[in-house]
N, C-alpha and C. Protein backbone atom coordinates (compact mmCIF):
# COMPACT_ATOMS: atom_id res chain seq x y z
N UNK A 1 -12.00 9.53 -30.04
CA UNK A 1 -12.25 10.56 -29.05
C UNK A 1 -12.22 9.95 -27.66
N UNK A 2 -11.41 10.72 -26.78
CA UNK A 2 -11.78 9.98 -25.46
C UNK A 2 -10.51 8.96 -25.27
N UNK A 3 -10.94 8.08 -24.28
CA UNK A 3 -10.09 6.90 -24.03
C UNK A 3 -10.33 6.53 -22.79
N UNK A 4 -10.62 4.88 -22.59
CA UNK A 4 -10.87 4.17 -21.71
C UNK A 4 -9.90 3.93 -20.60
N UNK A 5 -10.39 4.00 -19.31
CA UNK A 5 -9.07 3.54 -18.33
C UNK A 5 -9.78 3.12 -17.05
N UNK A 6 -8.83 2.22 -16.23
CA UNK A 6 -9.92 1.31 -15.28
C UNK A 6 -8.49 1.56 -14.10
N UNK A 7 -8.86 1.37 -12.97
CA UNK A 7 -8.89 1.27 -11.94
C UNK A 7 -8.40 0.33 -10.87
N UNK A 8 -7.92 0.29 -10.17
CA UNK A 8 -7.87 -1.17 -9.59
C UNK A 8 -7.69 -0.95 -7.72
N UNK A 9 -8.17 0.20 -7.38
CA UNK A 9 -8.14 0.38 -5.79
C UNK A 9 -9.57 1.17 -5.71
N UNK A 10 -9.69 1.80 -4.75
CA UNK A 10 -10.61 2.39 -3.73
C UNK A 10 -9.84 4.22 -4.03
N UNK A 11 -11.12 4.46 -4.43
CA UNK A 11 -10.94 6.60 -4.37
C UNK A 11 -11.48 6.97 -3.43
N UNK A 12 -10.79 7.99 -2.80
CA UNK A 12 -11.23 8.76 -1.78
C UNK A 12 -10.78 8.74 -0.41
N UNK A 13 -11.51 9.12 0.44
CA UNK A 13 -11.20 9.37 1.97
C UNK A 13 -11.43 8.44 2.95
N UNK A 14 -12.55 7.49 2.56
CA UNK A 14 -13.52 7.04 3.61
C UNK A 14 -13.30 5.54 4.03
N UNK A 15 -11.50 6.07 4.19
CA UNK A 15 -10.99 4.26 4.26
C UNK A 15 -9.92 4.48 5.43
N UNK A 16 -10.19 3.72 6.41
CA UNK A 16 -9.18 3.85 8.08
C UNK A 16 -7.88 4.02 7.88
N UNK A 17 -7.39 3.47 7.31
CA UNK A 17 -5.76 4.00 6.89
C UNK A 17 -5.30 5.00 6.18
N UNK A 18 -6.65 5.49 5.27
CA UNK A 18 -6.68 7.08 4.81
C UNK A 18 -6.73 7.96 5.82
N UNK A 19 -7.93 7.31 6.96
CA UNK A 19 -8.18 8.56 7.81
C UNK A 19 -7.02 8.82 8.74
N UNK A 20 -6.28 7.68 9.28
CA UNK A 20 -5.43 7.74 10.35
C UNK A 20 -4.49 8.44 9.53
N UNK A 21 -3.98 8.46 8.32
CA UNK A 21 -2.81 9.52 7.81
C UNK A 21 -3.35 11.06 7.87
N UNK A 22 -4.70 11.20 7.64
CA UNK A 22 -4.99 12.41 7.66
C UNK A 22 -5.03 13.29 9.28
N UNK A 23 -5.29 12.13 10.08
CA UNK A 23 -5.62 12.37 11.27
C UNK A 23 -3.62 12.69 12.03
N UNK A 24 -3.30 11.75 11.64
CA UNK A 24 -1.38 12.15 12.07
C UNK A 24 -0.58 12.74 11.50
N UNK A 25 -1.00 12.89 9.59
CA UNK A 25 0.23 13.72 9.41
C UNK A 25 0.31 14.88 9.42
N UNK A 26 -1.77 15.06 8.52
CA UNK A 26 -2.06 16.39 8.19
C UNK A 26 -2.62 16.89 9.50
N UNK A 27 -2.90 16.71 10.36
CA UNK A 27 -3.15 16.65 12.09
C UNK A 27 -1.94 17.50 12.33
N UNK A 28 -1.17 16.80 12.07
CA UNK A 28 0.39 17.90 13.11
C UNK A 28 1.05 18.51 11.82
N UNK A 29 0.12 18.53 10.65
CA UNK A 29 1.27 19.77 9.78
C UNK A 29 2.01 19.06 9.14
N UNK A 30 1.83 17.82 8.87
CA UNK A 30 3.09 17.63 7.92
C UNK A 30 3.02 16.91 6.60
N UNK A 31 1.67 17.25 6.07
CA UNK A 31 1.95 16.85 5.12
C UNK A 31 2.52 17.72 3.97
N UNK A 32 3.06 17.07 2.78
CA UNK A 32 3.75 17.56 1.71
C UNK A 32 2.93 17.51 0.25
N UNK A 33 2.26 17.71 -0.01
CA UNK A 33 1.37 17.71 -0.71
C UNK A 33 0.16 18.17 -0.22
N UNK A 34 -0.40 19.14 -1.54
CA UNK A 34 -1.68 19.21 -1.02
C UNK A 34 -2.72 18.61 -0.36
N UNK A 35 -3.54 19.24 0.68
CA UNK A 35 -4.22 18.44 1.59
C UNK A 35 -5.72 17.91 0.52
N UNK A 36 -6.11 18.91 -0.92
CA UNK A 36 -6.95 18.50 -1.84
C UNK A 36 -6.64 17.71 -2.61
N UNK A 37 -5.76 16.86 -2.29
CA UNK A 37 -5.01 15.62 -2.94
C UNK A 37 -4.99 14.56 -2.29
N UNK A 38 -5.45 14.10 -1.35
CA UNK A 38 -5.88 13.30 -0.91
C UNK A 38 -6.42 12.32 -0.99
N UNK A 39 -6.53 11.23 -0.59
CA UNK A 39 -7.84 10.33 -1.64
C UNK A 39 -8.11 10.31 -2.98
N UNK A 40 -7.25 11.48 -4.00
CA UNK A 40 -7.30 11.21 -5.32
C UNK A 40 -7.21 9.85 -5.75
N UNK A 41 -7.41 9.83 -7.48
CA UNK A 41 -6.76 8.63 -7.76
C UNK A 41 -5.40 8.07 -7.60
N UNK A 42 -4.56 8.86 -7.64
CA UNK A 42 -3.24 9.28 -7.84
C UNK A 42 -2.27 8.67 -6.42
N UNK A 43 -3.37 9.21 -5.46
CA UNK A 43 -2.49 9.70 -4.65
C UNK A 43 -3.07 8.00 -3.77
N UNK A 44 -3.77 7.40 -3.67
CA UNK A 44 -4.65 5.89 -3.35
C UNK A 44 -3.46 5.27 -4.10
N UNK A 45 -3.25 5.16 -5.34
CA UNK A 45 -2.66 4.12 -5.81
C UNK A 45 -1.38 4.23 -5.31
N UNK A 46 -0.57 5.51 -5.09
CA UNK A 46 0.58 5.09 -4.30
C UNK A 46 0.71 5.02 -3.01
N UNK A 47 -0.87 5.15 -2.34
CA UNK A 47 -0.69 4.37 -0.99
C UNK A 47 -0.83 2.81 -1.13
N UNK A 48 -1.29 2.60 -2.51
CA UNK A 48 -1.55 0.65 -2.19
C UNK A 48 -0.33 0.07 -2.18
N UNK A 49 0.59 1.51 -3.52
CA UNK A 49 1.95 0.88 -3.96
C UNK A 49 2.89 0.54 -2.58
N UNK A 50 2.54 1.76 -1.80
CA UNK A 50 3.60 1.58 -0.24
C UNK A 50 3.38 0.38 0.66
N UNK A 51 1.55 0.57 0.22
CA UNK A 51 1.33 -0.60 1.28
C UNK A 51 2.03 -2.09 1.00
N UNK A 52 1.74 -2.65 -0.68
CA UNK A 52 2.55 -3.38 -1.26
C UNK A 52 3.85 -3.72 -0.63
N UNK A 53 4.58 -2.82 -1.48
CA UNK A 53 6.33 -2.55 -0.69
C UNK A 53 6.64 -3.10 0.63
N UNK A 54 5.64 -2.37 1.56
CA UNK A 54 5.42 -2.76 3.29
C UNK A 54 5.42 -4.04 3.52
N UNK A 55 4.93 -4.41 2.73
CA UNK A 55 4.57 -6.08 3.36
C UNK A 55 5.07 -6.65 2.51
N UNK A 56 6.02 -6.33 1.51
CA UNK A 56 7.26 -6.98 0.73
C UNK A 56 8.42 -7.27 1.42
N UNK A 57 8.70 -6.14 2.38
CA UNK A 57 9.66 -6.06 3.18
C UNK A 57 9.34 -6.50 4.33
N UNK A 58 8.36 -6.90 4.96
CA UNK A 58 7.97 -7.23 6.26
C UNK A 58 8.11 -9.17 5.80
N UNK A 59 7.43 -9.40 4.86
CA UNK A 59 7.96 -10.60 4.49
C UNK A 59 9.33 -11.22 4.44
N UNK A 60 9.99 -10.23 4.07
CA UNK A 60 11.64 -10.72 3.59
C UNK A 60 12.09 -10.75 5.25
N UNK A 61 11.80 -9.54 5.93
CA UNK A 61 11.92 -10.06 7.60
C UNK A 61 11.97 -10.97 7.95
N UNK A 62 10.75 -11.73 7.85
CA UNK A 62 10.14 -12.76 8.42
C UNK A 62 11.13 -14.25 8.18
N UNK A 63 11.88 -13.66 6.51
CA UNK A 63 12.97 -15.44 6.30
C UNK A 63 14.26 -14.83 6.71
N UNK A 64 14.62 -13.69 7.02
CA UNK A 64 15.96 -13.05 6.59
C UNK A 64 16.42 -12.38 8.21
N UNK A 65 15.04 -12.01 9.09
CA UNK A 65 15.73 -11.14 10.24
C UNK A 65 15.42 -10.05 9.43
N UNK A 66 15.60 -8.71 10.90
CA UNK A 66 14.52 -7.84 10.56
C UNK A 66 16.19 -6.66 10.59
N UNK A 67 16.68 -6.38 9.33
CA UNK A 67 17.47 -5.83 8.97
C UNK A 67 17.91 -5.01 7.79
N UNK A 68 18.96 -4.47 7.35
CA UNK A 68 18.59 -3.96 6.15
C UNK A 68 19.08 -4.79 5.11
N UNK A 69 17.93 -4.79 4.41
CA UNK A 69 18.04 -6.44 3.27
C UNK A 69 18.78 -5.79 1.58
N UNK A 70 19.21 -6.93 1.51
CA UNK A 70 19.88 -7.12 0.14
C UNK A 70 18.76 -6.59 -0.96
N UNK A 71 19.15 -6.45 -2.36
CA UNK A 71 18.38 -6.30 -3.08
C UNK A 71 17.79 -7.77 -3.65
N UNK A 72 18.73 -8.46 -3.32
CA UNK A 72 18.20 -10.16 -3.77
C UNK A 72 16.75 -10.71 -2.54
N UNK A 73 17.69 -10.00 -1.53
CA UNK A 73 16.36 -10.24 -0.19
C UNK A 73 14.91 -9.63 -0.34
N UNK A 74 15.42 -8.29 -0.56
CA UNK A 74 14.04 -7.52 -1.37
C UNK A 74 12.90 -7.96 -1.98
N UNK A 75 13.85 -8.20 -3.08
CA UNK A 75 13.20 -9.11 -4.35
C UNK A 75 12.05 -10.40 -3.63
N UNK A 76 13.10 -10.96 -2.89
CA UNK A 76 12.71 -12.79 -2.42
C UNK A 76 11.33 -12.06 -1.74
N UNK A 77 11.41 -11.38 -1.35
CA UNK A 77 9.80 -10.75 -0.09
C UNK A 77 8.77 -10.05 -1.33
N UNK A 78 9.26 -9.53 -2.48
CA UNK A 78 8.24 -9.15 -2.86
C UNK A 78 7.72 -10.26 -3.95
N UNK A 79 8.43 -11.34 -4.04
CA UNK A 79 8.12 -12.53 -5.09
C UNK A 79 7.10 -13.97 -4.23
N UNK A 80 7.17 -13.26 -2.58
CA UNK A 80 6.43 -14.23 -1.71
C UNK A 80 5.51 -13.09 -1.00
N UNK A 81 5.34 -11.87 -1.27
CA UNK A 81 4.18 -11.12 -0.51
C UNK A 81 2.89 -11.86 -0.60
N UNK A 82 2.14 -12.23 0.47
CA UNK A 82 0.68 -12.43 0.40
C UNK A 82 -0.28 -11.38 1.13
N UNK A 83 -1.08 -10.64 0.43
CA UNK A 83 -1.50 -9.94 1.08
C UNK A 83 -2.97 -10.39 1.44
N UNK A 84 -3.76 -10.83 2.46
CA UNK A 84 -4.94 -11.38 2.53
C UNK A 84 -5.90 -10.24 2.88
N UNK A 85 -7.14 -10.63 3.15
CA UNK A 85 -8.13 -9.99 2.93
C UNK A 85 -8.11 -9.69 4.66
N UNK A 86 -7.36 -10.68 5.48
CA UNK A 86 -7.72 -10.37 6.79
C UNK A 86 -6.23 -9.17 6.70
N UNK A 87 -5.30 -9.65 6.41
CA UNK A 87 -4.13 -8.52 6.27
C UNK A 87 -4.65 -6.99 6.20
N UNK A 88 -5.46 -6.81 5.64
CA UNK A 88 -6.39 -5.66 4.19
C UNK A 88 -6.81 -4.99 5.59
N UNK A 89 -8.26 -5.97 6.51
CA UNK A 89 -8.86 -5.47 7.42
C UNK A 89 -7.77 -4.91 8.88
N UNK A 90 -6.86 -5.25 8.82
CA UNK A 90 -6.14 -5.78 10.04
C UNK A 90 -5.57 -4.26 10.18
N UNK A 91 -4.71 -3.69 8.51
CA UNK A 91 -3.45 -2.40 8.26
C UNK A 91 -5.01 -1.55 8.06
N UNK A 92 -6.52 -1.59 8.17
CA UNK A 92 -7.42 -0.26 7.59
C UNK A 92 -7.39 -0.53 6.29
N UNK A 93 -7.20 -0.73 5.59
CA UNK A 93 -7.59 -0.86 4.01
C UNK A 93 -8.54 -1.53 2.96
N UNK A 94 -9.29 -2.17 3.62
CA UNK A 94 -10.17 -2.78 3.47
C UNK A 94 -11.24 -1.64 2.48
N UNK A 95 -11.67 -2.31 1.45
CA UNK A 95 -12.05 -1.72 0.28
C UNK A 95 -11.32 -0.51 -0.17
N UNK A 96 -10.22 -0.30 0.02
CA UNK A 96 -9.13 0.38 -0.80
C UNK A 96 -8.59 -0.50 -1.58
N UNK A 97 -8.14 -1.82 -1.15
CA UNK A 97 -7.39 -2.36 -2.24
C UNK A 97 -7.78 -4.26 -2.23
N UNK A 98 -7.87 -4.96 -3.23
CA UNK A 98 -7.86 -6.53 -3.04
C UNK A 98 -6.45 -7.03 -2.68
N UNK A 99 -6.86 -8.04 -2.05
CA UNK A 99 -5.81 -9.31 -1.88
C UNK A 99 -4.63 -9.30 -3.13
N UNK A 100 -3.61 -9.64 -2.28
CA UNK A 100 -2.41 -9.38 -3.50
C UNK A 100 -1.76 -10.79 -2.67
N UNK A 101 -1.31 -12.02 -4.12
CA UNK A 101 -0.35 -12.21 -3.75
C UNK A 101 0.67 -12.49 -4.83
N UNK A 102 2.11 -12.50 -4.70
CA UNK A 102 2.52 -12.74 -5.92
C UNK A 102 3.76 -13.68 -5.99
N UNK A 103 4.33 -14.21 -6.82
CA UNK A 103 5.26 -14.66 -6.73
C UNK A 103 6.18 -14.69 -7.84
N UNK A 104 7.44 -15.41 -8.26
CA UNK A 104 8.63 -15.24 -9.16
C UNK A 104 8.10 -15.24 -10.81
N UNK A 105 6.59 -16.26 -10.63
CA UNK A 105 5.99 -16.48 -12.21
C UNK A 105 5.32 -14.94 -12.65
N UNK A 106 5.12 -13.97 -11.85
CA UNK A 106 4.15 -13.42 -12.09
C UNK A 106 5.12 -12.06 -12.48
């Protein structure tokens, strides 16, 4: 009966990079999704996923020039993303999501 399942970000609203989307998108009307969807579980984990991505690609910048990258380039940024805890505080996210870093073993 039932079934166990765990977590691995921050639910809800009460996180600065939550608020500033709510404050700019749903602020001027544009968001696409319900505005009671918000801060779900759902909807957190694919802001960590973007945030991820973000700084996959901001990495690959950083060896490659800030252009539109290969899928090999892609790759190389998301196999060297570090995401730190000051990174976390820096983008608002701070207790939404832990430190990420990853690389080719992982």
């Amino acid at each position: 009966k039932g079934y166990y399942t765990t977590n691995f970000h921050g639910v809800g609203r009460n996180f600065p990079i939550i608020q500033e989307t709510i404050d700019k998108v749903y602020g001027a009307m544009k968001g696409n999704i319900s505005f009671t969807r918000v801060g779900t579980v759902y909807y957190n984990r694919g802001f960590v996923a973007g945030i991820v991505d973000h700084e996959a690609i901001l990495t690959a910048h950083k060896k490659f020039g800030v252009k539109v990258l290969t899928g090999e380039e892609y790759r190389w940024g998301m196999e060297n993303v570090n995401i730190t805890e000051e990174r976390i505080k820096e983008i608002g996210a701070e207790g939404l999501m832990q430190p990420v870093s990853m690389s080719c073993s992982d």
